[in-house]
C-alpha atoms as a PDB file:
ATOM      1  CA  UNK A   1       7.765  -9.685 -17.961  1.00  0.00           C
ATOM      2  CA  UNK A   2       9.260  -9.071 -21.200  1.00  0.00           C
ATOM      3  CA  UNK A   3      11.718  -6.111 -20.650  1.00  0.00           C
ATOM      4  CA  UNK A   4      11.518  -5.179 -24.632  1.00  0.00           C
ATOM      5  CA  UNK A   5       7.506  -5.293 -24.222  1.00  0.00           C
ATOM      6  CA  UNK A   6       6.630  -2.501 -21.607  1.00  0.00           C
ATOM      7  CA  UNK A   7       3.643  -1.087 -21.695  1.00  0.00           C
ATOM      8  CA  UNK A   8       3.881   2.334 -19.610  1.00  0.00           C
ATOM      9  CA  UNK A   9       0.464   2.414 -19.497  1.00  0.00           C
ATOM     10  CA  UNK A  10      -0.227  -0.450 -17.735  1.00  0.00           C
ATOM     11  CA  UNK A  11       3.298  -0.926 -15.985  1.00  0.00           C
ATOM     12  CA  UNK A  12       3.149   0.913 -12.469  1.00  0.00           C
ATOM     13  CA  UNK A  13       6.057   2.607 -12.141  1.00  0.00           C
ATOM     14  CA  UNK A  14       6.495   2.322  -8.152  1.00  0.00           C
ATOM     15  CA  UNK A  15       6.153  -1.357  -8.286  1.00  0.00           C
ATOM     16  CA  UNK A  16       9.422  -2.379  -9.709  1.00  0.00           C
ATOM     17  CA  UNK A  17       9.065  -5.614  -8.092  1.00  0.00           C
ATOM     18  CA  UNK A  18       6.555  -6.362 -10.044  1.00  0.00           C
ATOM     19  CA  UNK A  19       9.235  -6.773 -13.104  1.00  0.00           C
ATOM     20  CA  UNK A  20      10.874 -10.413 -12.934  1.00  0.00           C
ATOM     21  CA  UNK A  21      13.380 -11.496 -10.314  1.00  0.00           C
ATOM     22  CA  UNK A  22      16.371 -13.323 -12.764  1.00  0.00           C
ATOM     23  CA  UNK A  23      19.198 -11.643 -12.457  1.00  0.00           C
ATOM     24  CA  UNK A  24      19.884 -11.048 -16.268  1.00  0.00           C
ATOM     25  CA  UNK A  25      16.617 -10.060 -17.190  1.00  0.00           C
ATOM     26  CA  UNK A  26      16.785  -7.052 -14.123  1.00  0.00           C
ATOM     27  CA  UNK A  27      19.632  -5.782 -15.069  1.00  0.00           C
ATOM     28  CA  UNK A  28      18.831  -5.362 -18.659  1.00  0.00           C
ATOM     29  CA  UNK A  29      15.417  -3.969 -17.454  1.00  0.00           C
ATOM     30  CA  UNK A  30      16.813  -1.780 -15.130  1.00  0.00           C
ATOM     31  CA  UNK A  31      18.951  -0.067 -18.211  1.00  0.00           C
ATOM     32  CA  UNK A  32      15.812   0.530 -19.816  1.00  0.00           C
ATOM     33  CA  UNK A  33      13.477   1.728 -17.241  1.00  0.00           C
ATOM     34  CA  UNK A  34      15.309   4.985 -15.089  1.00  0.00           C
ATOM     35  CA  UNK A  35      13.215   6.651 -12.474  1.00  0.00           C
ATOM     36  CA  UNK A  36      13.486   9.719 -10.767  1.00  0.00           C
ATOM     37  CA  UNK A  37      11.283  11.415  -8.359  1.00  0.00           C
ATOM     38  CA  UNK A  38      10.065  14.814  -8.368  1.00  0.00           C
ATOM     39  CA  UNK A  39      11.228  17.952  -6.286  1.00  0.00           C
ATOM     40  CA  UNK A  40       7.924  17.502  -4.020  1.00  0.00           C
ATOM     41  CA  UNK A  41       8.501  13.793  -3.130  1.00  0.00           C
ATOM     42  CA  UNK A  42       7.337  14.367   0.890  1.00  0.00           C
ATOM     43  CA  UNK A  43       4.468  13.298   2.280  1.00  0.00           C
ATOM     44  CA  UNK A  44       1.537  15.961   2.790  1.00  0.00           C
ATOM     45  CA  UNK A  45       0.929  14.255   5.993  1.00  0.00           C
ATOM     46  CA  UNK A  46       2.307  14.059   9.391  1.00  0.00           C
ATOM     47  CA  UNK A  47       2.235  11.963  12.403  1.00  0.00           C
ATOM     48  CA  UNK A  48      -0.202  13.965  14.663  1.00  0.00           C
ATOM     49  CA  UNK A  49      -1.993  15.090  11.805  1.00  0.00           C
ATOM     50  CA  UNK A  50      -5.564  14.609  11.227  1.00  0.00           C
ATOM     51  CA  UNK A  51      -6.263  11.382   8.818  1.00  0.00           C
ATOM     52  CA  UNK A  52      -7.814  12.135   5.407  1.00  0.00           C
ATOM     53  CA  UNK A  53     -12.294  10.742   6.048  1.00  0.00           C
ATOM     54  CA  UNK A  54     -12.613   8.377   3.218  1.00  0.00           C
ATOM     55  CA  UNK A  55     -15.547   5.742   2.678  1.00  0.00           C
ATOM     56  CA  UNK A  56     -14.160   3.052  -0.210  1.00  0.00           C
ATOM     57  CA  UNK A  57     -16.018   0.222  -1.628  1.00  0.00           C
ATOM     58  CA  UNK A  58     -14.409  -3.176  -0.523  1.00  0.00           C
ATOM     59  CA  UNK A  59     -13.892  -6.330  -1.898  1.00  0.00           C
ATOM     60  CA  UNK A  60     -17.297  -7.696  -1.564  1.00  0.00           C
ATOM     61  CA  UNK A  61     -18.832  -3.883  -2.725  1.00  0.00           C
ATOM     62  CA  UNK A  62     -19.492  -2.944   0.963  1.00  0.00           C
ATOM     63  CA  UNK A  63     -18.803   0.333   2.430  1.00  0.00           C
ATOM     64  CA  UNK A  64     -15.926   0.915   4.572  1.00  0.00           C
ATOM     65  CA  UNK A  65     -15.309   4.396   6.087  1.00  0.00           C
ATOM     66  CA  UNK A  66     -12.432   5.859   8.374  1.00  0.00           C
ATOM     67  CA  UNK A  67     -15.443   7.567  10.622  1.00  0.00           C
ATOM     68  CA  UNK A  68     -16.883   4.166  10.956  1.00  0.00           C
ATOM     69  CA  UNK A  69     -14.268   2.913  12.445  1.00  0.00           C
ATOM     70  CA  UNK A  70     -13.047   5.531  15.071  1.00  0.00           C
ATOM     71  CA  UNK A  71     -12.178   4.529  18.720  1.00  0.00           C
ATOM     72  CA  UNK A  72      -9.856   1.206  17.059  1.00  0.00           C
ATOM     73  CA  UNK A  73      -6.178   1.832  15.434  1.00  0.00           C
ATOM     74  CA  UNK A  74      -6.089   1.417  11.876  1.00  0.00           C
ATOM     75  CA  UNK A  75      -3.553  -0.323   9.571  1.00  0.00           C
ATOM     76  CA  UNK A  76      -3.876   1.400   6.491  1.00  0.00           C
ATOM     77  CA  UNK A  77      -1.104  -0.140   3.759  1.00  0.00           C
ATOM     78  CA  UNK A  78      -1.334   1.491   0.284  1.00  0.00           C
ATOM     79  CA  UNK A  79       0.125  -0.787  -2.668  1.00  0.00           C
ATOM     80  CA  UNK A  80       0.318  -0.254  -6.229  1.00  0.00           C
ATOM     81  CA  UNK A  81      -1.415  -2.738  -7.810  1.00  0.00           C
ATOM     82  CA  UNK A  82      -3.327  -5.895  -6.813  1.00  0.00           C
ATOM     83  CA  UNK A  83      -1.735  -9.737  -7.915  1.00  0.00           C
ATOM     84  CA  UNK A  84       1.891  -8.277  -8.891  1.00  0.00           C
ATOM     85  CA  UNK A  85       4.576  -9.488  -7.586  1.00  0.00           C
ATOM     86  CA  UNK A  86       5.803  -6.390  -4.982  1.00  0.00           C
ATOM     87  CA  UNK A  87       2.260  -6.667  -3.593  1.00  0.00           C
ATOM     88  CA  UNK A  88       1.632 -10.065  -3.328  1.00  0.00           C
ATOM     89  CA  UNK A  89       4.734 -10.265  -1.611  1.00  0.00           C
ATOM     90  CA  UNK A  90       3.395  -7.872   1.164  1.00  0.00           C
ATOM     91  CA  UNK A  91      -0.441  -8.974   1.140  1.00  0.00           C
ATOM     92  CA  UNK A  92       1.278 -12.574   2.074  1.00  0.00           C
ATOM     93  CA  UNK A  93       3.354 -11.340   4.772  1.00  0.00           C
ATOM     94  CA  UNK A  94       0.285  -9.072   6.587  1.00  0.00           C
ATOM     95  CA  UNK A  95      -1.910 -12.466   5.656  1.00  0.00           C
ATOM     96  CA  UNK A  96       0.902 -14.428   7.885  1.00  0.00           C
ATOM     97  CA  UNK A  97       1.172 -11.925  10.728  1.00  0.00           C
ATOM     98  CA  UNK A  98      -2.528 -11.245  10.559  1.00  0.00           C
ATOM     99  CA  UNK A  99      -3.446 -13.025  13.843  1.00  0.00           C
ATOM    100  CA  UNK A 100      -0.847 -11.623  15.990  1.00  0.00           C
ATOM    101  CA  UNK A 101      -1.764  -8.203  14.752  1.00  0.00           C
ATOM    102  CA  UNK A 102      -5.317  -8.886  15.581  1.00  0.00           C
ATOM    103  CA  UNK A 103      -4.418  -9.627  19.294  1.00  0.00           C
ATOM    104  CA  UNK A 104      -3.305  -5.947  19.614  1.00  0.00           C
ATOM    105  CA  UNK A 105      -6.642  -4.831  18.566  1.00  0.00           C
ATOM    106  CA  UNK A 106      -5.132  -3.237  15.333  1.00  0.00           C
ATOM    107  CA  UNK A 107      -7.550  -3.057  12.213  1.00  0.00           C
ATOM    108  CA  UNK A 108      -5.763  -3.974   8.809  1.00  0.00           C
ATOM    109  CA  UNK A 109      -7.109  -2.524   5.799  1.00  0.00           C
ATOM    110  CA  UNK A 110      -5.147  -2.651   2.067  1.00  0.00           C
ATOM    111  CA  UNK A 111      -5.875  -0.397  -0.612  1.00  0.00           C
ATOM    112  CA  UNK A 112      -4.825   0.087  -3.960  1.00  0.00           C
ATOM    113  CA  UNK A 113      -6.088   1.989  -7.430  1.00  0.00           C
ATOM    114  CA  UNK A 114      -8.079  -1.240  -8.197  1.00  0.00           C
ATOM    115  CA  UNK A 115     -12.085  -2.035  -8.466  1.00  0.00           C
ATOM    116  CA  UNK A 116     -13.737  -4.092  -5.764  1.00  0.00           C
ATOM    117  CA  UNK A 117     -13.572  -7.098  -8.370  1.00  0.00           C
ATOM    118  CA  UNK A 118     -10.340  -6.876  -8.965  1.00  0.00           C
ATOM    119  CA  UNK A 119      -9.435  -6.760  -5.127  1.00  0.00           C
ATOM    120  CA  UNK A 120     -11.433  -9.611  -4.727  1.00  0.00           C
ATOM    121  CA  UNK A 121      -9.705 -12.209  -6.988  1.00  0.00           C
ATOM    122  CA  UNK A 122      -6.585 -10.889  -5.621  1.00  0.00           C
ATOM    123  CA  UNK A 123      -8.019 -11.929  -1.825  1.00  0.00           C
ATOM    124  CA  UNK A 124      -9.327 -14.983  -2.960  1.00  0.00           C
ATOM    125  CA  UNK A 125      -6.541 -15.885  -5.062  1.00  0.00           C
ATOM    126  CA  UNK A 126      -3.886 -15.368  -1.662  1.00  0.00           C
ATOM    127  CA  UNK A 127      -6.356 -16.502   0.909  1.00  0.00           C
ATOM    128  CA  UNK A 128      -6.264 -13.100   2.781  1.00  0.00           C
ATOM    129  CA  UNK A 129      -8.172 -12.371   5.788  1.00  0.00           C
ATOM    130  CA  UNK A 130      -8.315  -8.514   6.200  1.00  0.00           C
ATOM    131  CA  UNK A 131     -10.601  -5.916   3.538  1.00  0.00           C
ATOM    132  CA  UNK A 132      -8.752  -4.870   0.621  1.00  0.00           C
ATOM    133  CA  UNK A 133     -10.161  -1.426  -0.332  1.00  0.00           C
ATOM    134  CA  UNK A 134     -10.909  -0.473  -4.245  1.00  0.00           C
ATOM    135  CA  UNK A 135      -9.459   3.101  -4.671  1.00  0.00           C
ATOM    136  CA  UNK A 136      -9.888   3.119  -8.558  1.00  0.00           C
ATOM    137  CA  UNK A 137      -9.650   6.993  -9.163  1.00  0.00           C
ATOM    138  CA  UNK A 138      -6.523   7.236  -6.506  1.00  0.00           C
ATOM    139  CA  UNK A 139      -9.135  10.341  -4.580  1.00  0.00           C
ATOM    140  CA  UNK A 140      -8.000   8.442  -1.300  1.00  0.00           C
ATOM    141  CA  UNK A 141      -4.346   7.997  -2.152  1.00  0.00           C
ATOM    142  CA  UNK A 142      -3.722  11.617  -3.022  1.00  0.00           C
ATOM    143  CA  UNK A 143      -5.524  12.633  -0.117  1.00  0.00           C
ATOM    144  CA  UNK A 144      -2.804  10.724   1.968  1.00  0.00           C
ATOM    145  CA  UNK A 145       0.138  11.845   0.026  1.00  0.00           C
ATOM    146  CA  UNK A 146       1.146   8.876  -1.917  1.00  0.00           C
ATOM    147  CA  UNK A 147      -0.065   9.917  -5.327  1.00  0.00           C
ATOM    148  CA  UNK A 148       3.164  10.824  -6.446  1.00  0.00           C
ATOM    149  CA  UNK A 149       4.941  11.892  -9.963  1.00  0.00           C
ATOM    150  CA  UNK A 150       8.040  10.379 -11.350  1.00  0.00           C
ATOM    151  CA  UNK A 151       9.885  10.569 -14.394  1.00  0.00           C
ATOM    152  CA  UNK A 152       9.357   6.829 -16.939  1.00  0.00           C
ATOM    153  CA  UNK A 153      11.045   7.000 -20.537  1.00  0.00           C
ATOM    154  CA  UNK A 154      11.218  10.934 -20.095  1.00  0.00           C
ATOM    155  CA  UNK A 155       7.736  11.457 -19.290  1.00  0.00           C
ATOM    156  CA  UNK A 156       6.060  12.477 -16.348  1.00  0.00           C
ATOM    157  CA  UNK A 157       4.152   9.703 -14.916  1.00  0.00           C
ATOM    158  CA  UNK A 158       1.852   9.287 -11.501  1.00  0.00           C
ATOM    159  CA  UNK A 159       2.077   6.463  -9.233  1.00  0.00           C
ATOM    160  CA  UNK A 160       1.629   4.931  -5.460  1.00  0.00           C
ATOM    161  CA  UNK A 161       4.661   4.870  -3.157  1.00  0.00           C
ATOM    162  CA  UNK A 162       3.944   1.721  -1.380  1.00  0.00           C
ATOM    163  CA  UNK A 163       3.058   3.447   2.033  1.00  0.00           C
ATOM    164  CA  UNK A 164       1.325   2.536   5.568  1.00  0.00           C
ATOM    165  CA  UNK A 165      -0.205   4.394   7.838  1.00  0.00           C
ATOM    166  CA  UNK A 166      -0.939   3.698  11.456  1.00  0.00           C
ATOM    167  CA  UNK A 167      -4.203   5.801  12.492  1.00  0.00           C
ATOM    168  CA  UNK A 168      -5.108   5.833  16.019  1.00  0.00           C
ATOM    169  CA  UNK A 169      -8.706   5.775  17.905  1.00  0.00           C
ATOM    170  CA  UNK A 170      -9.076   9.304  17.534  1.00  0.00           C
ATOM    171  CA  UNK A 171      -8.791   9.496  13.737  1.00  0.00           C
ATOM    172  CA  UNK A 172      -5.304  10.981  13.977  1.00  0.00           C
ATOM    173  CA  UNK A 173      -1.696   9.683  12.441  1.00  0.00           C
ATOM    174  CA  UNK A 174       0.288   7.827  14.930  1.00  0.00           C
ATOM    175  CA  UNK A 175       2.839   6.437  12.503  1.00  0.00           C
ATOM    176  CA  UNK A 176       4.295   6.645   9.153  1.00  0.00           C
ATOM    177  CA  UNK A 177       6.084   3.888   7.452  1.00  0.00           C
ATOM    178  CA  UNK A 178       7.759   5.436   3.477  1.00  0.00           C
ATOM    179  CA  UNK A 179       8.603   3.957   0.729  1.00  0.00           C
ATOM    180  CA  UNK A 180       7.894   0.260   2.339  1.00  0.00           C
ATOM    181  CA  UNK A 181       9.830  -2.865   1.192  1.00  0.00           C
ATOM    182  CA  UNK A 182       7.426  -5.704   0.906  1.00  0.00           C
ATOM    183  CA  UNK A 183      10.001  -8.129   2.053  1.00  0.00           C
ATOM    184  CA  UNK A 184       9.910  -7.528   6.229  1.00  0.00           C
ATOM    185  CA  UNK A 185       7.527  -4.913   6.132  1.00  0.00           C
ATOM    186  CA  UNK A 186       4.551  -6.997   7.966  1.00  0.00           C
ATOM    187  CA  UNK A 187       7.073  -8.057  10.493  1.00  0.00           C
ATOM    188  CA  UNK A 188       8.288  -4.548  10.662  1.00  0.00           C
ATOM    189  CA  UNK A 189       4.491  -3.146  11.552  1.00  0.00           C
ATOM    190  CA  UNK A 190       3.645  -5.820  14.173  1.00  0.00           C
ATOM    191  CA  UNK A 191       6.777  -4.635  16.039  1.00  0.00           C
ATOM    192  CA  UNK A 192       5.659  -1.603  16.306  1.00  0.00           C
ATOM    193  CA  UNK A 193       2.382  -2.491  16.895  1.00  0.00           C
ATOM    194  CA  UNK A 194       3.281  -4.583  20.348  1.00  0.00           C
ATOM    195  CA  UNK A 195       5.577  -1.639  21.319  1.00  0.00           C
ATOM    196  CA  UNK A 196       2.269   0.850  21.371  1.00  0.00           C
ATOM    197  CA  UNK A 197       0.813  -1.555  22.610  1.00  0.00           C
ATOM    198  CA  UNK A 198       3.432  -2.138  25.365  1.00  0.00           C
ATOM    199  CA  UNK A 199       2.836   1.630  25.973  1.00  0.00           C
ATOM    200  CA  UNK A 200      -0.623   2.164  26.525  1.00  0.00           C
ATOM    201  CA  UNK A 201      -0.842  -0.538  29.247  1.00  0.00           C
END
Protein backbone atom coordinates (compact mmCIF):
# COMPACT_ATOMS: atom_id res chain seq x y z
CA UNK A 1 0.00 0.00 0.00
CA UNK A 2 1.26 3.26 -0.95
CA UNK A 3 1.58 5.24 2.38
CA UNK A 4 1.36 8.77 0.32
CA UNK A 5 -1.93 7.26 -1.46
CA UNK A 6 -4.50 6.62 1.43
CA UNK A 7 -7.74 6.67 0.75
CA UNK A 8 -9.68 7.11 4.23
CA UNK A 9 -12.55 6.11 2.67
CA UNK A 10 -11.74 2.91 1.73
CA UNK A 11 -8.77 2.29 4.29
CA UNK A 12 -10.32 0.62 7.54
CA UNK A 13 -8.91 2.17 10.19
CA UNK A 14 -8.85 -0.93 12.76
CA UNK A 15 -7.07 -3.05 10.31
CA UNK A 16 -3.65 -1.63 10.40
CA UNK A 17 -2.33 -4.84 9.32
CA UNK A 18 -3.76 -4.48 6.40
CA UNK A 19 -0.97 -1.62 5.54
CA UNK A 20 2.38 -3.39 4.28
CA UNK A 21 4.74 -5.32 6.52
CA UNK A 22 8.51 -3.65 5.35
CA UNK A 23 9.87 -2.12 7.94
CA UNK A 24 10.54 1.34 6.22
CA UNK A 25 7.41 1.69 4.62
CA UNK A 26 5.52 1.13 8.44
CA UNK A 27 7.27 3.39 10.00
CA UNK A 28 6.79 6.16 7.59
CA UNK A 29 3.07 5.08 7.50
CA UNK A 30 2.73 4.96 10.97
CA UNK A 31 3.90 8.91 11.10
CA UNK A 32 1.17 9.60 8.89
CA UNK A 33 -1.72 7.66 10.09
CA UNK A 34 -2.27 8.41 14.30
CA UNK A 35 -5.22 6.78 15.92
CA UNK A 36 -6.90 7.33 18.97
CA UNK A 37 -9.93 5.84 20.42
CA UNK A 38 -12.82 7.47 21.85
CA UNK A 39 -13.85 8.02 25.61
CA UNK A 40 -16.58 5.09 25.15
CA UNK A 41 -14.15 2.43 23.78
CA UNK A 42 -15.89 -0.65 26.10
CA UNK A 43 -17.82 -3.14 24.93
CA UNK A 44 -21.77 -2.82 25.40
CA UNK A 45 -21.70 -6.43 26.11
CA UNK A 46 -20.85 -8.75 28.82
CA UNK A 47 -20.09 -12.29 29.44
CA UNK A 48 -23.47 -13.55 30.86
CA UNK A 49 -25.24 -11.22 28.85
CA UNK A 50 -27.85 -12.06 26.44
CA UNK A 51 -26.35 -12.28 22.64
CA UNK A 52 -27.65 -9.67 20.17
CA UNK A 53 -30.64 -12.23 17.53
CA UNK A 54 -29.26 -11.52 14.17
CA UNK A 55 -30.15 -13.46 10.81
CA UNK A 56 -27.18 -12.41 8.06
CA UNK A 57 -26.98 -13.49 4.55
CA UNK A 58 -23.90 -15.84 4.02
CA UNK A 59 -21.56 -16.47 1.51
CA UNK A 60 -23.64 -18.48 -0.77
CA UNK A 61 -26.89 -15.82 0.02
CA UNK A 62 -28.38 -18.28 2.59
CA UNK A 63 -29.80 -17.32 5.82
CA UNK A 64 -28.01 -17.81 8.94
CA UNK A 65 -29.61 -16.78 12.28
CA UNK A 66 -28.31 -16.87 16.02
CA UNK A 67 -32.00 -18.46 16.98
CA UNK A 68 -31.34 -21.09 14.45
CA UNK A 69 -28.66 -22.21 15.93
CA UNK A 70 -29.41 -22.37 19.76
CA UNK A 71 -28.56 -25.49 21.90
CA UNK A 72 -24.61 -25.49 20.00
CA UNK A 73 -21.75 -22.84 21.16
CA UNK A 74 -21.03 -20.33 18.70
CA UNK A 75 -17.71 -18.86 17.45
CA UNK A 76 -18.57 -15.60 16.37
CA UNK A 77 -15.12 -13.61 15.09
CA UNK A 78 -15.81 -10.07 13.75
CA UNK A 79 -13.00 -8.72 11.24
CA UNK A 80 -12.73 -5.63 9.40
CA UNK A 81 -12.59 -6.35 6.06
CA UNK A 82 -12.53 -9.47 3.86
CA UNK A 83 -8.96 -10.40 1.65
CA UNK A 84 -6.67 -7.79 3.69
CA UNK A 85 -3.94 -8.73 5.11
CA UNK A 86 -4.95 -8.58 9.22
CA UNK A 87 -7.87 -10.81 8.19
CA UNK A 88 -6.53 -13.15 6.01
CA UNK A 89 -4.07 -13.71 8.51
CA UNK A 90 -6.82 -14.83 11.04
CA UNK A 91 -9.36 -16.53 8.47
CA UNK A 92 -6.06 -18.84 7.76
CA UNK A 93 -5.35 -19.61 11.23
CA UNK A 94 -9.34 -20.55 12.22
CA UNK A 95 -9.16 -22.42 8.52
CA UNK A 96 -6.01 -24.47 10.14
CA UNK A 97 -7.51 -25.12 13.57
CA UNK A 98 -10.91 -25.64 12.05
CA UNK A 99 -11.06 -29.44 12.61
CA UNK A 100 -9.95 -29.54 16.09
CA UNK A 101 -12.46 -26.88 16.90
CA UNK A 102 -15.10 -28.91 15.27
CA UNK A 103 -14.38 -31.93 17.61
CA UNK A 104 -15.54 -29.73 20.57
CA UNK A 105 -18.79 -29.22 18.93
CA UNK A 106 -18.06 -25.40 18.58
CA UNK A 107 -19.79 -23.59 15.52
CA UNK A 108 -17.41 -21.01 13.70
CA UNK A 109 -18.98 -18.25 12.00
CA UNK A 110 -16.86 -14.91 10.53
CA UNK A 111 -18.40 -11.76 9.82
CA UNK A 112 -17.42 -8.62 8.51
CA UNK A 113 -19.11 -5.22 6.83
CA UNK A 114 -18.87 -7.06 3.43
CA UNK A 115 -21.69 -8.45 0.81
CA UNK A 116 -22.23 -12.17 0.48
CA UNK A 117 -20.12 -11.87 -2.88
CA UNK A 118 -17.51 -10.37 -1.54
CA UNK A 119 -17.28 -12.99 1.41
CA UNK A 120 -17.38 -15.51 -1.03
CA UNK A 121 -14.26 -14.79 -3.16
CA UNK A 122 -12.58 -14.19 0.03
CA UNK A 123 -13.62 -18.11 1.10
CA UNK A 124 -12.87 -19.37 -2.09
CA UNK A 125 -9.83 -17.50 -2.58
CA UNK A 126 -8.33 -19.05 1.18
CA UNK A 127 -10.03 -22.37 0.92
CA UNK A 128 -12.06 -21.81 4.18
CA UNK A 129 -14.38 -24.23 5.58
CA UNK A 130 -16.69 -22.36 8.08
CA UNK A 131 -19.71 -19.46 6.82
CA UNK A 132 -18.43 -16.10 6.51
CA UNK A 133 -21.39 -13.78 7.27
CA UNK A 134 -22.08 -10.44 5.00
CA UNK A 135 -22.82 -7.64 7.58
CA UNK A 136 -22.74 -4.78 4.92
CA UNK A 137 -24.62 -2.01 6.97
CA UNK A 138 -22.49 -3.02 10.33
CA UNK A 139 -26.59 -3.44 12.12
CA UNK A 140 -24.98 -6.72 13.62
CA UNK A 141 -21.62 -5.30 14.61
CA UNK A 142 -23.02 -2.36 16.54
CA UNK A 143 -25.40 -4.51 18.09
CA UNK A 144 -22.34 -6.44 19.61
CA UNK A 145 -20.32 -3.48 20.50
CA UNK A 146 -17.62 -3.42 17.99
CA UNK A 147 -18.80 -0.55 15.86
CA UNK A 148 -16.51 1.74 17.28
CA UNK A 149 -15.23 5.55 16.57
CA UNK A 150 -11.68 6.62 16.31
CA UNK A 151 -9.91 9.58 15.41
CA UNK A 152 -7.98 9.21 11.30
CA UNK A 153 -6.27 12.54 9.96
CA UNK A 154 -8.36 14.53 12.67
CA UNK A 155 -11.61 13.23 11.78
CA UNK A 156 -13.90 11.10 13.43
CA UNK A 157 -14.09 7.86 11.74
CA UNK A 158 -16.15 4.35 12.52
CA UNK A 159 -14.66 1.05 12.38
CA UNK A 160 -14.62 -2.85 13.63
CA UNK A 161 -12.35 -3.79 16.54
CA UNK A 162 -11.40 -7.18 15.43
CA UNK A 163 -13.48 -9.04 18.19
CA UNK A 164 -14.81 -12.77 19.03
CA UNK A 165 -17.37 -13.86 20.82
CA UNK A 166 -18.01 -17.24 22.33
CA UNK A 167 -21.98 -17.74 22.64
CA UNK A 168 -23.15 -20.68 24.45
CA UNK A 169 -26.30 -23.17 23.83
CA UNK A 170 -28.52 -20.95 25.53
CA UNK A 171 -27.96 -17.85 23.38
CA UNK A 172 -25.94 -16.19 26.13
CA UNK A 173 -22.07 -14.75 26.16
CA UNK A 174 -19.69 -17.17 27.60
CA UNK A 175 -16.54 -15.39 26.49
CA UNK A 176 -15.07 -12.30 25.21
CA UNK A 177 -11.86 -12.08 23.37
CA UNK A 178 -10.88 -7.67 22.60
CA UNK A 179 -9.05 -6.18 20.39
CA UNK A 180 -7.77 -9.76 18.85
CA UNK A 181 -4.30 -10.14 17.21
CA UNK A 182 -4.67 -12.24 14.15
CA UNK A 183 -1.34 -13.79 14.70
CA UNK A 184 -2.23 -16.67 17.65
CA UNK A 185 -5.64 -15.75 17.98
CA UNK A 186 -7.14 -19.20 16.43
CA UNK A 187 -4.77 -21.04 18.64
CA UNK A 188 -5.74 -18.80 21.44
CA UNK A 189 -9.74 -19.74 20.97
CA UNK A 190 -9.26 -23.53 20.62
CA UNK A 191 -7.55 -23.39 24.05
CA UNK A 192 -10.19 -22.16 25.48
CA UNK A 193 -12.46 -24.05 23.71
CA UNK A 194 -10.96 -27.64 25.09
CA UNK A 195 -10.82 -26.04 28.59
CA UNK A 196 -14.93 -25.57 28.48
CA UNK A 197 -14.94 -28.32 27.11
CA UNK A 198 -12.78 -30.03 29.80
CA UNK A 199 -15.43 -28.48 32.14
CA UNK A 200 -18.64 -29.57 31.11
CA UNK A 201 -17.63 -33.28 31.11
Amino acid sequence: MDPFNLDPFTLDPFDLDSLDSDPQPMRLQCRILTFSFSESEAFMLNINDKAPEFTLQDENGKEVSLKGLRGKQIVLYFYPRADTPGCTVEACAFRDTYKQMQKTGAVLLGISPDTPKAQKKFQEKFKLPFSLLADADKKVADAFGVLQEKNMYGKKVMGIVRTTFVIGPDGRIQHIFPKVKPEGHAVEVLAYLKEAAKGAA
